[in-house]
Protein backbone atom coordinates (compact mmCIF):
# COMPACT_ATOMS: atom_id res chain seq x y z
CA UNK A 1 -51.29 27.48 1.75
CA UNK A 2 -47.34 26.71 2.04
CA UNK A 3 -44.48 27.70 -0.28
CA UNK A 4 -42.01 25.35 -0.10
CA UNK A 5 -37.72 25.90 -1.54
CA UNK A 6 -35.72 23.31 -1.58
CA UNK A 7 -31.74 23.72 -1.90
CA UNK A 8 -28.80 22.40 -1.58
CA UNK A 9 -28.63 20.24 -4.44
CA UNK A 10 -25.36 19.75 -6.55
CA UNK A 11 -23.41 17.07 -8.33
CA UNK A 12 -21.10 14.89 -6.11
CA UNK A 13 -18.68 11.83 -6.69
CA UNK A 14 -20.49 7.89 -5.42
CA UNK A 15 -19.35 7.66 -1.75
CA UNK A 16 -19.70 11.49 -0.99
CA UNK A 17 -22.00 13.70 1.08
CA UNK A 18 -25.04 17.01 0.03
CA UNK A 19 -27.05 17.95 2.82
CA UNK A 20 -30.62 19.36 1.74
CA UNK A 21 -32.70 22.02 2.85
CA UNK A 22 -36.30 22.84 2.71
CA UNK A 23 -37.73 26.08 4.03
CA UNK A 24 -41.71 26.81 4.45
CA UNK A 25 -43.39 29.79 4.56
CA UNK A 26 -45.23 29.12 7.59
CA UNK A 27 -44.50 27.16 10.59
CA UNK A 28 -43.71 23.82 10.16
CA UNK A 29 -44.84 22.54 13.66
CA UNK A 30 -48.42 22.10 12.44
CA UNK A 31 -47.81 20.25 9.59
CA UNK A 32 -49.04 16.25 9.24
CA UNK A 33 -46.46 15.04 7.41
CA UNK A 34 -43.22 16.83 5.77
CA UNK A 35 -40.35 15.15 3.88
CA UNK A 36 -38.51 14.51 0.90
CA UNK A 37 -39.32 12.27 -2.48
CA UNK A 38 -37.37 11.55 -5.52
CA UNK A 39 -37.70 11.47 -9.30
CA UNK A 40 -35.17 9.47 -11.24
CA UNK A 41 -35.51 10.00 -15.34
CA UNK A 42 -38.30 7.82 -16.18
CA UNK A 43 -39.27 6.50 -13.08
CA UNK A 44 -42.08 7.66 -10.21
CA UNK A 45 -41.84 9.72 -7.82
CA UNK A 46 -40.85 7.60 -4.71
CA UNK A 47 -40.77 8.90 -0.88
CA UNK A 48 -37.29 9.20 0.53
CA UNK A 49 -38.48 10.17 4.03
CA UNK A 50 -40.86 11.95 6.01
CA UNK A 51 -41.63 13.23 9.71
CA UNK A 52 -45.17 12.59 10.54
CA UNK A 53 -47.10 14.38 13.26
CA UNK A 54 -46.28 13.20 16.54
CA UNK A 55 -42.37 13.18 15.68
CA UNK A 56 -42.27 9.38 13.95
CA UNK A 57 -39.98 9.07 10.87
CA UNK A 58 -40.21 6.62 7.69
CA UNK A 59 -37.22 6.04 4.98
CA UNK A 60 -37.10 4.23 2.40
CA UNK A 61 -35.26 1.15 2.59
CA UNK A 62 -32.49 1.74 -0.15
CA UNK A 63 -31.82 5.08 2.17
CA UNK A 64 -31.85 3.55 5.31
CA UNK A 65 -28.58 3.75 7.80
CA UNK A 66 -27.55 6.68 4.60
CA UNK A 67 -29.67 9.41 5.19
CA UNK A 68 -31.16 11.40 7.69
CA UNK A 69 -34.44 13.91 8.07
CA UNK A 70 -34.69 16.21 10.73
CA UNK A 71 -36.46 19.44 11.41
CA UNK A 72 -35.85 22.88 13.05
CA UNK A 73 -39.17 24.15 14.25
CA UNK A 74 -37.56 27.65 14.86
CA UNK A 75 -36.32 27.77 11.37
CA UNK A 76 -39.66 26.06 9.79
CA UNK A 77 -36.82 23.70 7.72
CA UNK A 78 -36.31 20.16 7.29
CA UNK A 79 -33.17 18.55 6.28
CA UNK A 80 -31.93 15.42 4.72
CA UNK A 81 -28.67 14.69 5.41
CA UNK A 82 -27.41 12.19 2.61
CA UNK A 83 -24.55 10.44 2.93
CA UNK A 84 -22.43 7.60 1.10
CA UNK A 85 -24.51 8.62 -1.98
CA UNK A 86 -24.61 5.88 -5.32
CA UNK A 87 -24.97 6.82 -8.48
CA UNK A 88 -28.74 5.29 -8.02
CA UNK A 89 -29.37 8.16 -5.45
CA UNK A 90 -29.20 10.45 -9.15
CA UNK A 91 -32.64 12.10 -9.09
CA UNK A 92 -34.44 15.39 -8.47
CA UNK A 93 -35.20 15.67 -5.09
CA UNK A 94 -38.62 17.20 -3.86
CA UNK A 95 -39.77 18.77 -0.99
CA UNK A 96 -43.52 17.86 -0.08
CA UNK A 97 -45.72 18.57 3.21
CA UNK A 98 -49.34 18.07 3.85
CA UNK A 99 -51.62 20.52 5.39
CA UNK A 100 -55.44 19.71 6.09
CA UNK A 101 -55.88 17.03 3.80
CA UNK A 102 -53.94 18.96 0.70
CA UNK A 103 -50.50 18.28 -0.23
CA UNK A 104 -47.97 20.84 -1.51
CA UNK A 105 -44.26 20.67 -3.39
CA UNK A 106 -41.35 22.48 -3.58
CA UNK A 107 -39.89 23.04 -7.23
CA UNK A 108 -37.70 20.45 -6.72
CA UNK A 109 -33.41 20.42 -6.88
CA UNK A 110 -31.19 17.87 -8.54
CA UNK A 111 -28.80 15.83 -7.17
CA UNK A 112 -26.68 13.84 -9.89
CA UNK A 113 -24.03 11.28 -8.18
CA UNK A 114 -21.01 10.53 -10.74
CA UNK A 115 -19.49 7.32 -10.23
């Protein structure tokens, strides 16, 4: 089983920067996939990135050249750096990683862009 907490969350004027933070409970190396997905009010749940075993990374295409995932192994965290955030970028942000077939979430933290 993994705990996941995200942070780092906040509101922020369009153009600006929020760097979030995920820490497990347990190492991180292991993992097949861990990354970030977003919930806008009435909308689904849409992946925003993700390392997958084997060190590859996916974004989403309204994210991409904006933000950026990484991971410290030491620290069993994984970031996303977001930068020149849009209003659309408004959502709550959720950590997710799978283990051994079973996926797991993090309670998730908002992240409201004011134009």
């Amino acid at each position: 089983q993994v705990q996941l907490v995200e942070s780092g969350g906040g509101l922020v004027q369009a153009g600006g920067s929020l760097r979030l933070s995920c820490a497990a409970s347990r190492s991180i190396f292991s993992l097949n996939r861990m990354g970030w997905y977003r919930q806008a009010p009435g909308k689904q749940r849409e992946l925003v990135a993700v390392i997958i075993s084997g060190g590859s990374i996916k974004y989403a295409d309204s994210v991409k050249g904006r933000f950026t995932i990484s991971r410290d192994n030491a620290k069993n965290t994984v970031y996303l750096q977001m930068n020149s955030l849009k209003p659309d970028d408004t959502a709550v942000y959720y950590c997710n990683c799978q283990l051994y077939g079973l996926n797991y979430w993090g309670q998730g933290t908002q992240v409201t862009v004011s134009s």
